[in-house]
Each structure stands twice: as structure tokens, then as C-alpha cells.
N, C-alpha and C. Protein backbone atom coordinates (compact mmCIF):
# COMPACT_ATOMS: atom_id res chain seq x y z
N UNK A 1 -12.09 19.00 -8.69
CA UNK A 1 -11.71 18.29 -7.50
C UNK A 1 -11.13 16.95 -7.92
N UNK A 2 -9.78 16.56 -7.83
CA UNK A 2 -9.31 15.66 -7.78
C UNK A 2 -9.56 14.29 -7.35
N UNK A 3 -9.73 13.35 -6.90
CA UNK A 3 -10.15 11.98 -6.76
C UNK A 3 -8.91 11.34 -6.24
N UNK A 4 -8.78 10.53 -4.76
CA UNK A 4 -7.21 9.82 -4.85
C UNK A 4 -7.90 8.79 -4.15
N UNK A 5 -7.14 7.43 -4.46
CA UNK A 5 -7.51 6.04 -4.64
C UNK A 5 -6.44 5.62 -3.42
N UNK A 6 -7.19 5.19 -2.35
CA UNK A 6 -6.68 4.48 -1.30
C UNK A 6 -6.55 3.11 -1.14
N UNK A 7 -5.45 2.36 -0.85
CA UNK A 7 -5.50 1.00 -0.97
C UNK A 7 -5.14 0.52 0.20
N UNK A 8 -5.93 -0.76 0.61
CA UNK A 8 -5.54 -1.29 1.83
C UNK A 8 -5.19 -2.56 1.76
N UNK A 9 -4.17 -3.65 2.13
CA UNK A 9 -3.88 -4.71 1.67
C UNK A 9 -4.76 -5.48 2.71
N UNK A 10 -5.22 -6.38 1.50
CA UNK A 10 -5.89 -7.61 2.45
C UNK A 10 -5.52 -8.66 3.58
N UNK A 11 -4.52 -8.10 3.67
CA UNK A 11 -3.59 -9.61 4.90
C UNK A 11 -3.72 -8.86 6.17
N UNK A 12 -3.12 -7.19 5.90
CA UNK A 12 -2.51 -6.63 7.70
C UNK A 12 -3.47 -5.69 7.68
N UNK A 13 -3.96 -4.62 6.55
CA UNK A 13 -4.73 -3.08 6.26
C UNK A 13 -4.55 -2.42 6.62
N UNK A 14 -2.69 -2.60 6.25
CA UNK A 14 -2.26 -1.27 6.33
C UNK A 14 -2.41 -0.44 4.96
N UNK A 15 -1.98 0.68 5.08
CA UNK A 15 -2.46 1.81 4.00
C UNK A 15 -1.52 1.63 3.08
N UNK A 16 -1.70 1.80 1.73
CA UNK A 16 -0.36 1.72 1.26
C UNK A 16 -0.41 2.58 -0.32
N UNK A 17 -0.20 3.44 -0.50
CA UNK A 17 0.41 3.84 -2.08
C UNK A 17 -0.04 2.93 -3.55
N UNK A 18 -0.18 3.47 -4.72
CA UNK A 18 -0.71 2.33 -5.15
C UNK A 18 0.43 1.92 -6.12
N UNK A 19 1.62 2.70 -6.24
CA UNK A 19 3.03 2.03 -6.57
C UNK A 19 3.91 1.35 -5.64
N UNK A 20 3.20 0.88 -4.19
CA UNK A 20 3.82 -0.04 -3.52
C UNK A 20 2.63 -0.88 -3.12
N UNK A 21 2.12 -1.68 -4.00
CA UNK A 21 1.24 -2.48 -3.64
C UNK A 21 1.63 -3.81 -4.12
N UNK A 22 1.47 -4.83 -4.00
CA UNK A 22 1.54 -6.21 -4.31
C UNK A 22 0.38 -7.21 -4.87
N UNK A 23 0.11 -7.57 -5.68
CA UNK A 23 -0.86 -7.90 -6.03
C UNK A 23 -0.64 -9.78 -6.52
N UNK A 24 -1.23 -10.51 -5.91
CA UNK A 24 -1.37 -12.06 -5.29
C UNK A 24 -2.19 -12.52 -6.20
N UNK A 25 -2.23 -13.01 -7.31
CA UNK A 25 -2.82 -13.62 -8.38
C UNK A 25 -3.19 -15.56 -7.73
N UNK A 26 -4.26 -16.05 -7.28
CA UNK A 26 -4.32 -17.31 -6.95
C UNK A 26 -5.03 -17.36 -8.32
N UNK A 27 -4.60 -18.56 -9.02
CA UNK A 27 -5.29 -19.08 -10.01
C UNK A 27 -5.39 -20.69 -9.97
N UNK A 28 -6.32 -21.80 -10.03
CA UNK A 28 -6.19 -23.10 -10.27
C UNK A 28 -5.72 -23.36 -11.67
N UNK A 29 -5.58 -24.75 -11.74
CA UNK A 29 -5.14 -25.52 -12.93
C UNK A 29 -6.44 -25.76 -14.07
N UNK A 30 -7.38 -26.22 -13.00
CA UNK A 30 -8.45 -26.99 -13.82
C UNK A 30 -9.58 -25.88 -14.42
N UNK A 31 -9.24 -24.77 -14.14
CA UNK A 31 -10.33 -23.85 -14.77
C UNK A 31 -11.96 -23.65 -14.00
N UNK A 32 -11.99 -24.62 -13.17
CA UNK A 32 -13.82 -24.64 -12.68
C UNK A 32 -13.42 -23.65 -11.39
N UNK A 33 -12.51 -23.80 -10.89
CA UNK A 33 -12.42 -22.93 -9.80
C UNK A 33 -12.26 -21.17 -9.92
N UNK A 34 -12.60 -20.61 -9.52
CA UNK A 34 -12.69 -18.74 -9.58
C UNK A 34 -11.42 -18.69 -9.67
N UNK A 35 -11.10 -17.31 -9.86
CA UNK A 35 -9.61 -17.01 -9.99
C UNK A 35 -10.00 -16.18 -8.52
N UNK A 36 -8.65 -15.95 -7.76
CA UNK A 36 -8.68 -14.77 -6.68
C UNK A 36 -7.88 -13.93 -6.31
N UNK A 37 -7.85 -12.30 -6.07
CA UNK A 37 -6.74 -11.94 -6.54
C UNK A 37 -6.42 -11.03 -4.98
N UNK A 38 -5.34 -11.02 -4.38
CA UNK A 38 -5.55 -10.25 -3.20
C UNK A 38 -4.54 -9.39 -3.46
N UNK A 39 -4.84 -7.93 -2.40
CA UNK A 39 -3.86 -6.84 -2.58
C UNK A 39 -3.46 -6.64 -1.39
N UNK A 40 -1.87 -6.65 -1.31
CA UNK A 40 -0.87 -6.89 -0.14
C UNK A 40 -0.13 -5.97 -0.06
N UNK A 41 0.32 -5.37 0.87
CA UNK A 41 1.87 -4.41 1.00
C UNK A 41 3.07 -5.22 1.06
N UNK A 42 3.56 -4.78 0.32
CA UNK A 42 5.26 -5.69 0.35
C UNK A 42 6.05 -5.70 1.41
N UNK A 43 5.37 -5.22 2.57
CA UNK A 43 6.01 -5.29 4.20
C UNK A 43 5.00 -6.35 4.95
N UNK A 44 4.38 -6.92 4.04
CA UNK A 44 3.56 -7.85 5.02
C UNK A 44 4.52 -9.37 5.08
N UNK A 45 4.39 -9.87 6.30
CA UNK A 45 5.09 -11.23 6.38
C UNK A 45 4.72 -12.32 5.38
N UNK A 46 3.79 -12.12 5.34
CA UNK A 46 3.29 -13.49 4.32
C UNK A 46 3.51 -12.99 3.06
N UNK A 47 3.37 -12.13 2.52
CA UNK A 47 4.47 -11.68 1.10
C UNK A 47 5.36 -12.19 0.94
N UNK A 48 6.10 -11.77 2.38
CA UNK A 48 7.54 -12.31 2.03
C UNK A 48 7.97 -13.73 2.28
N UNK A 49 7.18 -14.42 2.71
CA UNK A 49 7.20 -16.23 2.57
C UNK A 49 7.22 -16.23 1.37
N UNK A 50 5.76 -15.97 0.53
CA UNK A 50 5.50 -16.55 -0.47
C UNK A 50 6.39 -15.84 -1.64
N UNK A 51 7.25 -14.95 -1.54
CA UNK A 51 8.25 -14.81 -2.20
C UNK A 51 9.12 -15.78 -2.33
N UNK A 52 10.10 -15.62 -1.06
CA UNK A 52 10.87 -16.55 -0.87
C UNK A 52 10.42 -18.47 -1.51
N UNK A 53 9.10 -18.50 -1.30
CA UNK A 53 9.35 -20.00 -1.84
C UNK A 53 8.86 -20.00 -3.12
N UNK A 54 8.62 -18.80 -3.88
CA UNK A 54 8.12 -19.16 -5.53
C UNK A 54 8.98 -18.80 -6.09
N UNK A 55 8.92 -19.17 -7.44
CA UNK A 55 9.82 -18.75 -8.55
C UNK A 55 9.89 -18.07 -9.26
N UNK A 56 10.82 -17.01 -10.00
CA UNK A 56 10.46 -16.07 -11.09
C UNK A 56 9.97 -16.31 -11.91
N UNK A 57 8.88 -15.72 -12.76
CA UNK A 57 8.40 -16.23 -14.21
C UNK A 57 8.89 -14.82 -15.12
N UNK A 58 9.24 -15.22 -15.87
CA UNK A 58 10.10 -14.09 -17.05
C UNK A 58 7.99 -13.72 -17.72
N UNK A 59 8.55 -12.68 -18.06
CA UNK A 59 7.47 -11.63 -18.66
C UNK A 59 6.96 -12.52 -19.90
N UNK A 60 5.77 -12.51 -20.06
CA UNK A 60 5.30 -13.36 -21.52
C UNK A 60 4.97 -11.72 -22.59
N UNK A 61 4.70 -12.50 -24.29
CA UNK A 61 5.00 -11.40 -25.01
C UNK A 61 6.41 -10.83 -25.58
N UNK A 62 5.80 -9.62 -26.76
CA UNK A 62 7.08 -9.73 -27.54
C UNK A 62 7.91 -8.68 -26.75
N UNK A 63 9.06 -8.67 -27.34
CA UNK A 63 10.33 -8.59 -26.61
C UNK A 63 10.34 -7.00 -27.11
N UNK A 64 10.51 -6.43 -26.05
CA UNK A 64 10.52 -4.61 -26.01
C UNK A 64 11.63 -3.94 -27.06
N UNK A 65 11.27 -2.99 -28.35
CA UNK A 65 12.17 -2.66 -29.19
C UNK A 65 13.19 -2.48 -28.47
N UNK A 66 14.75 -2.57 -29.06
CA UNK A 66 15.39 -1.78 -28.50
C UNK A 66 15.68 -0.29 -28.93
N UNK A 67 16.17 0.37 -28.22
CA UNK A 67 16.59 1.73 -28.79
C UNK A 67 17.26 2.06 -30.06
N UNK A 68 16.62 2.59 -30.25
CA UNK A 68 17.32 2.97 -32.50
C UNK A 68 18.59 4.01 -31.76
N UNK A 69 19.65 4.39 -32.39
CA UNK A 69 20.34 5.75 -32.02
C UNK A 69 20.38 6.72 -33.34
């Protein structure tokens, strides 16, 4: 018997897939504070604020081989 993993985003709860999920990393500066992490659907409004006003961060780590031919 198979097992399937339902996800509900924390903002609206709606249902959502777990390759369309969004995942909201709050972290502080100073370290004493918890980290908190919420799970969102990428159709929720407040996603898409906090898209719109943050910035890209490029991927940390080494840089993916490229293809040999």
C-alpha cells in the first residue's frame, strides 16, 4: 500500500501537490531568534507580494559539471 503526502499551505489551505509548493524560509540576523518556515501555494496573494518585493539570491555551492560530449 502506497503512502501519498498531502500538503496544505499555511496562509489560504488550499491543497496543493508537493511540486507546487512554496516554501517561506523566515530567518533572523542575530541567531537567538527560531528560524520559521511556512508552506504556501504559489497562487496565494501574499506569495506573490513577497515575491515581487524580494530579491533573487543566486544558488550557493559549487558550480554544476558541465556536460563532457
Amino acid at each position: 500500500m502506497s503512502k501519498k503526502t498531502i500538503l496544505v499551505s499555511d496562509l489560504s489551505g488550499k491543497w496543493m501537490e508537493s511540486h507546487d509548493s512554496v516554501r517561506i524560509t523566515v530567518t533572523y540576523g542575530d541567531g537567538a531568534m527560531p528560524q520559521f518556515v511556512v508552506d504556501a501555494h504559489p497562487d496565494d496573494p501574499e506569495v506573490k507580494r513577497l515575491v515581487e518585493s524580494g530579491k533573487k539570491q543566486a544558488r550557493r555551492g559549487r558550480q554544476p559539471k558541465a556536460p563532457t560530449s
